[in-house]
Protein backbone atom coordinates (compact mmCIF):
# COMPACT_ATOMS: atom_id res chain seq x y z
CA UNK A 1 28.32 -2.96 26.64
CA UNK A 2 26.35 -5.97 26.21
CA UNK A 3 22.97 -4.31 26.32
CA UNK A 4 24.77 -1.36 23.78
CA UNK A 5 25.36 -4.27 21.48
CA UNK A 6 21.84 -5.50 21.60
CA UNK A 7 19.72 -2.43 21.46
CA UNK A 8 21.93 -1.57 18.31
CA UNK A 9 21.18 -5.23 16.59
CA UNK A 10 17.72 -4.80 17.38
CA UNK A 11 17.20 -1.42 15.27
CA UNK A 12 17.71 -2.04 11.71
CA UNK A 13 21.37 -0.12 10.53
CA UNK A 14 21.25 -1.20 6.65
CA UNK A 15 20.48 1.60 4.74
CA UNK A 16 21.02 1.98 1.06
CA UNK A 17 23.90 -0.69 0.93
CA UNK A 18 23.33 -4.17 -0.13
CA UNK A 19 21.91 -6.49 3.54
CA UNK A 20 24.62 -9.23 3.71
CA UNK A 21 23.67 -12.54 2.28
CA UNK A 22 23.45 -14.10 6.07
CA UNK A 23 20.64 -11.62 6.88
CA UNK A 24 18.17 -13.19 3.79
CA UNK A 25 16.35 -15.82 5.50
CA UNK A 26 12.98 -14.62 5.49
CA UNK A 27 10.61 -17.22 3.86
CA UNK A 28 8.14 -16.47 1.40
CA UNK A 29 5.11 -17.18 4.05
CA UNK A 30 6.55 -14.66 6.37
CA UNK A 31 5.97 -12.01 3.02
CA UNK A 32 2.51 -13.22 2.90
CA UNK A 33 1.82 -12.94 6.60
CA UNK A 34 2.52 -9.18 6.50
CA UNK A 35 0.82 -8.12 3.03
CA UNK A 36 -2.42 -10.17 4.32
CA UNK A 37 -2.07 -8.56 7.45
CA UNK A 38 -2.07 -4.69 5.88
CA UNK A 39 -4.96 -5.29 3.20
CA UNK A 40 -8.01 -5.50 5.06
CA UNK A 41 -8.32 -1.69 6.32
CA UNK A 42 -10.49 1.41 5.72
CA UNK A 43 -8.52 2.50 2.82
CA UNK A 44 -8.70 -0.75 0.82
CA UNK A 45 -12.13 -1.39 1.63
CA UNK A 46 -13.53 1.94 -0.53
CA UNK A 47 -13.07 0.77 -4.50
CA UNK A 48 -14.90 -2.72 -3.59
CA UNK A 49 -17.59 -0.98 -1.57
CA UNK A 50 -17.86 1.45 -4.42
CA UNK A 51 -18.27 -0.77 -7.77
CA UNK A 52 -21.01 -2.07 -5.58
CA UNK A 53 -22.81 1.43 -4.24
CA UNK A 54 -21.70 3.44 -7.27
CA UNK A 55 -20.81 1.45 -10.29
CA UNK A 56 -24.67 -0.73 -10.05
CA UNK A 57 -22.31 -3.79 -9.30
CA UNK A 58 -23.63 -6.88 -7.70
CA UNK A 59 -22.18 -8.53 -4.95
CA UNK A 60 -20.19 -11.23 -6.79
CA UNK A 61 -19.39 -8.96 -10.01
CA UNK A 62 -18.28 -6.03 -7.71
CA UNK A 63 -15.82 -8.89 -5.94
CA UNK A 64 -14.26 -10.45 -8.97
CA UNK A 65 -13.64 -7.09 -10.95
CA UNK A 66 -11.99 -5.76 -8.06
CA UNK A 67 -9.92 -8.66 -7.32
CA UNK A 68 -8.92 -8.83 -11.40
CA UNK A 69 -7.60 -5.43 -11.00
CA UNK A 70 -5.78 -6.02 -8.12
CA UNK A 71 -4.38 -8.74 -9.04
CA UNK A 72 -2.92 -7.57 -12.19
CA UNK A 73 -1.19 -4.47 -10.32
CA UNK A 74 0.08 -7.09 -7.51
CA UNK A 75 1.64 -9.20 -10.22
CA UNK A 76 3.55 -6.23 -11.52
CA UNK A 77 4.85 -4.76 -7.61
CA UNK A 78 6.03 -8.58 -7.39
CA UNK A 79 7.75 -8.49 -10.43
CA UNK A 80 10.01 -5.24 -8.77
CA UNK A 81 10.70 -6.58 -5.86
CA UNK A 82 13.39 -8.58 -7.69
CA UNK A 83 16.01 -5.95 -7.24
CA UNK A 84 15.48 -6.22 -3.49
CA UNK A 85 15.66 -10.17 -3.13
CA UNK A 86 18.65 -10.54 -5.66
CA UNK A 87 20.81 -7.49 -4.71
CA UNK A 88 19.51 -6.59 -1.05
CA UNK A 89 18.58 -3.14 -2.08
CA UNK A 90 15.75 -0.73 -1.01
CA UNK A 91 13.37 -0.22 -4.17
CA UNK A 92 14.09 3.76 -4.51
CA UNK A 93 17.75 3.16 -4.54
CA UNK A 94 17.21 0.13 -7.20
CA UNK A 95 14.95 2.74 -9.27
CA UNK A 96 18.34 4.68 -9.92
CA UNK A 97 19.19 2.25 -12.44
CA UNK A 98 15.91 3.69 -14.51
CA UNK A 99 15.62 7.26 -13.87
CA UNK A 100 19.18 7.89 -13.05
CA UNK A 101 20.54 9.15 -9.91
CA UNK A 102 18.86 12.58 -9.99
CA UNK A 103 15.72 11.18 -11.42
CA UNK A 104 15.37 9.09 -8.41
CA UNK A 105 16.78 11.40 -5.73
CA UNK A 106 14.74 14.10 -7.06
CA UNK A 107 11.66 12.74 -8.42
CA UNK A 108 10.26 9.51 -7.48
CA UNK A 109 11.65 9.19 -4.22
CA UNK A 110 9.87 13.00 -2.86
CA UNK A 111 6.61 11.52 -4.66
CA UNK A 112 6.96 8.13 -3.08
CA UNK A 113 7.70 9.54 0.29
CA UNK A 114 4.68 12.64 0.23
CA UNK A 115 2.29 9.40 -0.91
CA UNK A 116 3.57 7.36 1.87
CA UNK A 117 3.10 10.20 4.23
CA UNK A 118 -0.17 11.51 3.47
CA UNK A 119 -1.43 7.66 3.50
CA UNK A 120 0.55 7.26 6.91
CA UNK A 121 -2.09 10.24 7.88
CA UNK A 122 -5.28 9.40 7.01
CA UNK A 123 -5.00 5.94 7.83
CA UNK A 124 -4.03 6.89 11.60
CA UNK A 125 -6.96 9.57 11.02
CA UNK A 126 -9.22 7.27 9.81
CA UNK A 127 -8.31 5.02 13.36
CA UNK A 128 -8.45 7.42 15.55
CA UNK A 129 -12.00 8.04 15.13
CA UNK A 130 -12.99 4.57 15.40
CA UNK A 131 -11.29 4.59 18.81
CA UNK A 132 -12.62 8.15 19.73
CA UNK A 133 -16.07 7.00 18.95
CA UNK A 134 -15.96 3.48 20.55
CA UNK A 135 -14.72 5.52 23.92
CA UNK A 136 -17.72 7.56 23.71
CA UNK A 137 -20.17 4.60 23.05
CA UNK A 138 -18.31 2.94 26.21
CA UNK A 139 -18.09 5.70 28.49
CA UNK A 140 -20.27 8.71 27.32
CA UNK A 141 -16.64 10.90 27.58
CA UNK A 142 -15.73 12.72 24.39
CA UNK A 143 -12.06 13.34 24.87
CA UNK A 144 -9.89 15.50 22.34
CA UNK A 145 -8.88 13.88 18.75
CA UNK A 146 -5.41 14.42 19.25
CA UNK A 147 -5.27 12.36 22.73
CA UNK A 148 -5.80 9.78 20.68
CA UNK A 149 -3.63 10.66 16.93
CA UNK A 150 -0.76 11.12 18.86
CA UNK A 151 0.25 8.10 20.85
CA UNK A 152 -0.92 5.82 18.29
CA UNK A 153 1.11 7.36 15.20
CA UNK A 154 3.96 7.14 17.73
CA UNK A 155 3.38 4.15 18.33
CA UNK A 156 3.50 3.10 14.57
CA UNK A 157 6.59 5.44 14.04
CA UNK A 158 8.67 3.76 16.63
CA UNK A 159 8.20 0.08 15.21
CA UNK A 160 9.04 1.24 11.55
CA UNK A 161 12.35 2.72 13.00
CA UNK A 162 13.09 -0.89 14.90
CA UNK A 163 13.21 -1.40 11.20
CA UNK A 164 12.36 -4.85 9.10
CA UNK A 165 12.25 -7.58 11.72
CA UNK A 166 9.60 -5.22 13.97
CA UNK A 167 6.94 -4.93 10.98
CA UNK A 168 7.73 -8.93 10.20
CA UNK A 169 7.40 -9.68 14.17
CA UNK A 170 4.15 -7.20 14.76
CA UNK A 171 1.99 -8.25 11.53
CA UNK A 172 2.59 -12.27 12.21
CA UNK A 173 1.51 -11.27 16.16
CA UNK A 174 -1.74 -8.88 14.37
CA UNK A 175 -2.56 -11.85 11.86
CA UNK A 176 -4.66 -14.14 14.32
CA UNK A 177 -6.84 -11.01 15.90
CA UNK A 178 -7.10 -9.30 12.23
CA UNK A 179 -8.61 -12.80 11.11
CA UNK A 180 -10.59 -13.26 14.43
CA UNK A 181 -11.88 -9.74 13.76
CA UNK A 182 -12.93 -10.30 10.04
CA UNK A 183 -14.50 -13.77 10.47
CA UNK A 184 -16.60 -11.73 13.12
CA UNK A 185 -17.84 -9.24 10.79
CA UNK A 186 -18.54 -12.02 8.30
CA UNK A 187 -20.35 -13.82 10.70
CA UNK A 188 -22.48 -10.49 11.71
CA UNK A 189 -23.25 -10.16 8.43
CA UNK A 190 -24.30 -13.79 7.49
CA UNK A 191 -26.72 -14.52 10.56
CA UNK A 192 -28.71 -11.99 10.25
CA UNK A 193 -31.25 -13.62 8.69
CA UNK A 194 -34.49 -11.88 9.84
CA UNK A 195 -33.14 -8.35 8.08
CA UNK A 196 -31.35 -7.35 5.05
CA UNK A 197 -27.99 -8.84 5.88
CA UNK A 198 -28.89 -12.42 5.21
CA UNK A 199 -26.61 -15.00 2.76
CA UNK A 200 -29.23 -15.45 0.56
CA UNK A 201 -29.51 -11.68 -0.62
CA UNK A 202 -26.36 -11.66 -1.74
CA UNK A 203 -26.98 -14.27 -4.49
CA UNK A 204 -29.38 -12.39 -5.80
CA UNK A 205 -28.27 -11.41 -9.30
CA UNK A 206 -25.26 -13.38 -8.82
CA UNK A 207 -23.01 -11.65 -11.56
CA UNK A 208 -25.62 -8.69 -12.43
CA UNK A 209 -23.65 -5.40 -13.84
CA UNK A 210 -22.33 -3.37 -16.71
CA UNK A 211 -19.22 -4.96 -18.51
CA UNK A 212 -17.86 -0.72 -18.68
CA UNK A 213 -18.45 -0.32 -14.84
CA UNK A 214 -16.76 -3.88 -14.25
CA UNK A 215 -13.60 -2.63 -16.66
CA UNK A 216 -13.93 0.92 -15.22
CA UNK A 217 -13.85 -0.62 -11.21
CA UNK A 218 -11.22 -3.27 -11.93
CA UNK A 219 -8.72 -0.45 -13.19
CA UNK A 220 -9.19 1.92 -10.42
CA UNK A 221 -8.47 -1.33 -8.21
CA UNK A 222 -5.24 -1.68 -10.45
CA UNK A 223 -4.04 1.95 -10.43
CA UNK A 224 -4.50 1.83 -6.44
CA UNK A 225 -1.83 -1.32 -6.40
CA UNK A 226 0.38 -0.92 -9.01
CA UNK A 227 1.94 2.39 -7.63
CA UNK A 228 3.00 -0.51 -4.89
CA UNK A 229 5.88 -0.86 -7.63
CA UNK A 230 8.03 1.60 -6.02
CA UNK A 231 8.40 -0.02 -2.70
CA UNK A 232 8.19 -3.69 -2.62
CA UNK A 233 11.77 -4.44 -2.71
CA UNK A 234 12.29 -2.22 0.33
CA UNK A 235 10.60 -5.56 2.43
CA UNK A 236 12.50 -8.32 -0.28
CA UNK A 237 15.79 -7.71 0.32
CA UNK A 238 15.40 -9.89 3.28
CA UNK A 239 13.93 -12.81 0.98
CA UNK A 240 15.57 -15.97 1.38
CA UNK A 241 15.42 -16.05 -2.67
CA UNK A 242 13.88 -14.23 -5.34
CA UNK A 243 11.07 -16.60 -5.75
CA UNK A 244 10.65 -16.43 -2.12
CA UNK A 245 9.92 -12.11 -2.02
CA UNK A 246 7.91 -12.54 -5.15
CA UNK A 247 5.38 -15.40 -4.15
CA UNK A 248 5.39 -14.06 -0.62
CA UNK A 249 4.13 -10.73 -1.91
CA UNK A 250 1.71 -12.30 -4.35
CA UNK A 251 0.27 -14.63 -2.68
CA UNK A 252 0.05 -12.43 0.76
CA UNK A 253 -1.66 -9.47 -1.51
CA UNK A 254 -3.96 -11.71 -3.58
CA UNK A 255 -5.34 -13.42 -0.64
CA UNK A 256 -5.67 -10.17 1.56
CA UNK A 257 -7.61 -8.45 -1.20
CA UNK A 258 -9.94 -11.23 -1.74
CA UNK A 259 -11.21 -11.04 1.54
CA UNK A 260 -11.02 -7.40 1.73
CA UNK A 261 -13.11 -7.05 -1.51
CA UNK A 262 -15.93 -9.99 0.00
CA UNK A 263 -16.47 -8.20 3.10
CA UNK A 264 -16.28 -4.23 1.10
CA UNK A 265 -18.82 -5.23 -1.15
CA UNK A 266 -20.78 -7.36 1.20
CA UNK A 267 -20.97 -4.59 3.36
CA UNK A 268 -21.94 -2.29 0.39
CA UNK A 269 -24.73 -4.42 -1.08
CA UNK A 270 -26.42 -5.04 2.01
CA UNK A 271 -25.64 -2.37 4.21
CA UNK A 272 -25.08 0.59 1.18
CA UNK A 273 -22.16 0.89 3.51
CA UNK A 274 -18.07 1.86 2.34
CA UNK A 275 -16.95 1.01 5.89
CA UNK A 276 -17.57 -2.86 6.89
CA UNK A 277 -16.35 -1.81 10.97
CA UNK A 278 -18.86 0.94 10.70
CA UNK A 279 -21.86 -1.54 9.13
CA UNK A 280 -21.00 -4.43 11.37
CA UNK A 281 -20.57 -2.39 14.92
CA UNK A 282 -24.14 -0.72 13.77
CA UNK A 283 -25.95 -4.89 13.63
CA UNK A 284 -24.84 -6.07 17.04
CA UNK A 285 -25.13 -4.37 21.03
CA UNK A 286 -22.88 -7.03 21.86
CA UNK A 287 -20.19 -5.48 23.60
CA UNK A 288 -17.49 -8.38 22.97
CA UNK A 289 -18.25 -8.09 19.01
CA UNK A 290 -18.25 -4.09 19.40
CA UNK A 291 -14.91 -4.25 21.15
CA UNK A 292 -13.52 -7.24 18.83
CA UNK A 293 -14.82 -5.04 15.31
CA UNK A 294 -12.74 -1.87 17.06
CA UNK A 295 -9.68 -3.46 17.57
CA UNK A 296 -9.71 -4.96 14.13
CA UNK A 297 -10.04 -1.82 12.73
CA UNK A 298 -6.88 0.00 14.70
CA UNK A 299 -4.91 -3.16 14.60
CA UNK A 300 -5.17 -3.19 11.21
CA UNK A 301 -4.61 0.33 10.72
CA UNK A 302 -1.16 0.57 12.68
CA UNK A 303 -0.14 -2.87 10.21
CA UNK A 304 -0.61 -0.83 6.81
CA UNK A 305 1.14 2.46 8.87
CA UNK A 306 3.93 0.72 10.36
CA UNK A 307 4.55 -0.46 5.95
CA UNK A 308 4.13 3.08 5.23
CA UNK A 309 6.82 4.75 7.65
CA UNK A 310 9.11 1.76 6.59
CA UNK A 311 8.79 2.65 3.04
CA UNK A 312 8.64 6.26 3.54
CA UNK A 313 11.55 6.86 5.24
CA UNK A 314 13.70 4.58 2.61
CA UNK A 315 12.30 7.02 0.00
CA UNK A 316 13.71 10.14 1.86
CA UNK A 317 17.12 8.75 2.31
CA UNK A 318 17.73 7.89 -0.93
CA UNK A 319 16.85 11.50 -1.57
CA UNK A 320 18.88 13.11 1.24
CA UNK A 321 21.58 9.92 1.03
CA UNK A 322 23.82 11.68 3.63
CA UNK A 323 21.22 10.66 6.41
CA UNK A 324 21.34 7.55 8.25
CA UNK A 325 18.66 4.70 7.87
CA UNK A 326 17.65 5.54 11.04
CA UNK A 327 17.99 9.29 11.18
CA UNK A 328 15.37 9.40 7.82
CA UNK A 329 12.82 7.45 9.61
CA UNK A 330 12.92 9.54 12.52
CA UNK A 331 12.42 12.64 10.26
CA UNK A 332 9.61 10.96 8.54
CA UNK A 333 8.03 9.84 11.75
CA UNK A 334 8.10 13.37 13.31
CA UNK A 335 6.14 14.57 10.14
CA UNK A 336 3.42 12.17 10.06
CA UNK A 337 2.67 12.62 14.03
CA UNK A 338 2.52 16.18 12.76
CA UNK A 339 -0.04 15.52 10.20
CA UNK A 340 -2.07 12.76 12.17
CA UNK A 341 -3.32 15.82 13.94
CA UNK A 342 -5.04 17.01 11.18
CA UNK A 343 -8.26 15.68 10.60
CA UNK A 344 -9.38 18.11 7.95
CA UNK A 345 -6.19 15.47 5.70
CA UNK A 346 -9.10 13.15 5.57
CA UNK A 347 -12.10 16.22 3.87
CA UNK A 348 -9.73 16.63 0.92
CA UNK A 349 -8.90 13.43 0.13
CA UNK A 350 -10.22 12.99 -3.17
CA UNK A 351 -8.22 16.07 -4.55
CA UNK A 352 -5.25 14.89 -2.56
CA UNK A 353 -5.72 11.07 -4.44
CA UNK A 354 -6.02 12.58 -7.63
CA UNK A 355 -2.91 14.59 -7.89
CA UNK A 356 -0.47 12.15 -6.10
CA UNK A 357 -1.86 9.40 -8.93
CA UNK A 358 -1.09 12.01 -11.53
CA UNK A 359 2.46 11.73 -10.56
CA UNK A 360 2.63 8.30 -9.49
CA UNK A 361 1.32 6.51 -12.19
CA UNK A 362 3.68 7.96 -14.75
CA UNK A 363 6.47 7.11 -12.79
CA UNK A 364 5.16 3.22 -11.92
CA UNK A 365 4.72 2.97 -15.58
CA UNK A 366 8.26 3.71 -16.87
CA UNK A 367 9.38 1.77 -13.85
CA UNK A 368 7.41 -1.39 -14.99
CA UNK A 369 8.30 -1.05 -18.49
CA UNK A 370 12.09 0.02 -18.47
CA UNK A 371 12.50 -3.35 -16.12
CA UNK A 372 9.64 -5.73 -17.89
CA UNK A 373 10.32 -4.87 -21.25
CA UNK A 374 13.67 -2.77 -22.15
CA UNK A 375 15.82 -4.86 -18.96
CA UNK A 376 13.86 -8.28 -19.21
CA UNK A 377 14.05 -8.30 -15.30
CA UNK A 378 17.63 -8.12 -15.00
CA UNK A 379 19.95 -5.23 -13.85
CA UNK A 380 23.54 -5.70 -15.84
CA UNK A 381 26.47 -4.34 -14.67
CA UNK A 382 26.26 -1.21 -16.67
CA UNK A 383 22.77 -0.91 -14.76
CA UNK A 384 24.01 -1.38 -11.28
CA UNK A 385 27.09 0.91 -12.35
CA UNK A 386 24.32 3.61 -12.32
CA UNK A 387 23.73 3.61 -8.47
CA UNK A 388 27.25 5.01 -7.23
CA UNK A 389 27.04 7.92 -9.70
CA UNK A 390 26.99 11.27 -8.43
CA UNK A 391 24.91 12.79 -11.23
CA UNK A 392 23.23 11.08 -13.62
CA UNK A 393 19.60 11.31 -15.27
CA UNK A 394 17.87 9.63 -17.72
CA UNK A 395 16.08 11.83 -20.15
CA UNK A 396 13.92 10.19 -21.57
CA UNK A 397 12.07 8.64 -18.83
CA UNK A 398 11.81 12.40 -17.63
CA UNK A 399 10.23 13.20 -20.52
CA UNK A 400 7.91 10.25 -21.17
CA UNK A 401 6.83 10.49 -16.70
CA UNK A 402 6.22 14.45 -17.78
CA UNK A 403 3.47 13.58 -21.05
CA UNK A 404 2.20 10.74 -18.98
CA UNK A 405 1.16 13.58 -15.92
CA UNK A 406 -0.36 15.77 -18.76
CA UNK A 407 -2.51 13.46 -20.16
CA UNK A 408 -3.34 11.76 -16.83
CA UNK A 409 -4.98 15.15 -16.20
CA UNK A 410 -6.06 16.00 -19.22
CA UNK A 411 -8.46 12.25 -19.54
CA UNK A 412 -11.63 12.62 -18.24
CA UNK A 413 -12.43 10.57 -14.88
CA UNK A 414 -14.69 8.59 -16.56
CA UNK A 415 -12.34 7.35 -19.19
CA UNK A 416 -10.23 5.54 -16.04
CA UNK A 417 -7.30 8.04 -16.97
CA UNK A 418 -4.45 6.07 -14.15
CA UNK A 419 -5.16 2.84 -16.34
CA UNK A 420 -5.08 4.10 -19.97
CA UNK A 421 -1.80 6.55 -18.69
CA UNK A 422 -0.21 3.73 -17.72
CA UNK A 423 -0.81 0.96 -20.13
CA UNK A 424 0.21 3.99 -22.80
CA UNK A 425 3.75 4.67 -21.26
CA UNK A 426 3.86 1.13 -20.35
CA UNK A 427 4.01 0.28 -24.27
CA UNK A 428 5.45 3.49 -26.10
CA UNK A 429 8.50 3.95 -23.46
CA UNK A 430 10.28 0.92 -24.84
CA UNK A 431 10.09 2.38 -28.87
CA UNK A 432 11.26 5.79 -27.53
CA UNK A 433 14.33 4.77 -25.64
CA UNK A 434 15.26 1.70 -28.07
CA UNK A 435 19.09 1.54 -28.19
CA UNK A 436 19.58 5.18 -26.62
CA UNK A 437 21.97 5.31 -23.86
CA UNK A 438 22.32 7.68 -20.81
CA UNK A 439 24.52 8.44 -18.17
């Protein structure tokens, strides 16, 4: 009975209820230890490495527009993860209180789980060749992709169903070999002095670029964040306070990003590289740095996955609310081991990108605005009456998210349609609901 007991407190039970007051204690540098710990990996690594390769950024320019951007849409998912630190709720179930009940269930939570899935794929895609082609570099086999997809988005599935304390306990164990990982690549880069990868080049034209391709890079950094706005208060509702989840986050994302966006565009301006493990593995024949760059690169794929399956599966129970916390993640696990196997995910993924922002980013706009501007960061009790109702919607949000995904598509790429989408909902949604009521 004893060991019963224990293996049940050590998988996370709380699902769409409040957590109990007692089980807030995490501080706000716990927060920052896990966001640091998920932000330097493949995916984040591609709009820095781009301004630089694409946009005619330098080095320094490419870093600070990025980090602008990122910053801005970081300062926003910390704003809504307030729900989450000062009610103890998951950030779909919060969202309720702005869509409604069936615009929730129905509509941001399927989006927010099919983004959290098809990231929870390519990520472990993305990983799984790193490993596959370090094991051919080290022993000249060249075994099937899906010996290696398979245990490791198990792997990653199993922690996220432990639940909260298991993504807090593995990213503060990651942090020290993540940082030991991406000193090494700096340091690869930085001494090599006799070839294109010395410190000096990157000074050259210290803050050289376009003002339009520093805007255009900056929002494509914040429409890649922002959308974070629909599942931060899934990790807050463990804060210790409100100002606790929000600084943790911020902090925790700004710094991770920073470094992410110095070694991206580092590796992109002297390397014309998008993937620093790649660039850095290619400068050395040193096995220890080879093996040390590798790691990195998995380790810090499972700590973005493990956030992904968390999040994901809290966005399919509040759709299908009749599941258990546990029971959802399960589901959602079994689907991204499906998909890790895949590879062909990874071909597609700029289509893929573009329609999940066209749905996204209407929906993280309304979010933002209905609890920025219309609530002025507080849910009243008519708000939080919204979460036990059996069917309620709220129409105009529904119709504002709807125009928002037609002109999303209809904006050229060029114009940077996620950002001008957004900032147009952001400010319109508040003179279209004004004193309406619903539900």
């Amino acid at each position: 009975m004893r060991t019963s007991s224990s293996h049940k407190e050590m998988i996370e039970t709380f699902g769409l209820e409040a957590v109990p007051k007692e089980k807030q204690s995490t501080p706000w540098y716990r927060f920052a230890f896990i966001q640091f710990a998920i932000a330097a990996n493949a995916g984040n690594f591609i709009v820095p490495a781009l301004a630089v390769i694409e946009g005619g950024l330098s080095f320094w320019s490419g870093v600070l527009a990025t980090s602008i951007g990122a910053l801005l849409g970081f300062l926003f998912v910390s704003y809504l993860s307030l729900p989450g630190s000062r009610l103890g709720i998951p950030a779909q179930y919060a969202i309720r209180t702005i869509l409604g009940v069936q615009g929730a269930r129905y509509l941001s939570s399927p989006i927010r789980s099919l983004t959290s899935l098809y990231w929870f794929s390519v990520q472990t895609i993305g990983g799984t060749y790193v490993i596959q082609q370090l094991f051919v570099r080290l022993t000249g086999n060249d075994l099937p992709f899906f010996v290696f997809s398979i245990p490791l988005s198990v792997l990653m599935v199993i922690l996220a169903i432990i639940g909260f304390d298991a993504v807090k306990q593995a990213t503060t164990y990651f942090l020290p070999f993540l940082l030991l990982g991406e000193l090494t690549i700096l340091y690869i880069y930085f001494t090599t002095n006799d070839g294109p990868g010395s410190w000096e080049k990157l000074q050259q034209g210290a803050f050289e670029g376009s003002i339009s391709s520093m805007f255009f890079y900056a929002s494509l950094a914040f429409v890649q964040y922002v959308s974070g706005v629909s599942a931060s208060a899934d990790m807050t509702r463990y804060a210790k306070s409100p100002s606790h989840g929000f600084w943790g986050l911020f902090v925790g994302n700004g710094a991770g990003f920073l470094l992410t966006a110095v070694i991206g565009c580092a590796s992109a301006f002297l390397f014309q590289n998008i993937n620093p493990y790649v660039s850095a593995s290619e400068l050395t024949v040193s096995p220890v740095f080879i093996t040390i760059i590798t790691l990195t690169a998995v380790i810090s794929m499972i700590s973005i996955n493990i956030s992904n399956a968390y999040t994901g599966g809290y966005s399919l129970l509040n759709t299908f609310s009749r599941l258990t916390r546990v029971q959802s993640a399960v589901i959602f696990g079994f689907l991204g081991v499906l998909l890790s196997g895949f590879p062909d995910l990874v071909n597609e993924a700029e289509s893929y990108i573009s329609l999940l922002g066209g749905l996204i980013i209407p929906i993280s706009a309304i979010i933002c605005s209905d609890y920025l501007i219309v609530k002025r960061l507080r849910l009243n009790e008519r708000s939080i009456a919204q979460l036990t109702k059996t069917t309620s919607i709220n129409p105009w949000a529904i119709v504002m998210v709807s125009l928002g995904c037609i002109l999303y598509f209809l904006l050229p790429g060029e114009w940077s349609p996620g950002l001008i989408t957004f900032l147009l909902l952001m400010l319109t949604y508040p003179l279209v609901i004004g004193n309406r009521t619903w539900g």
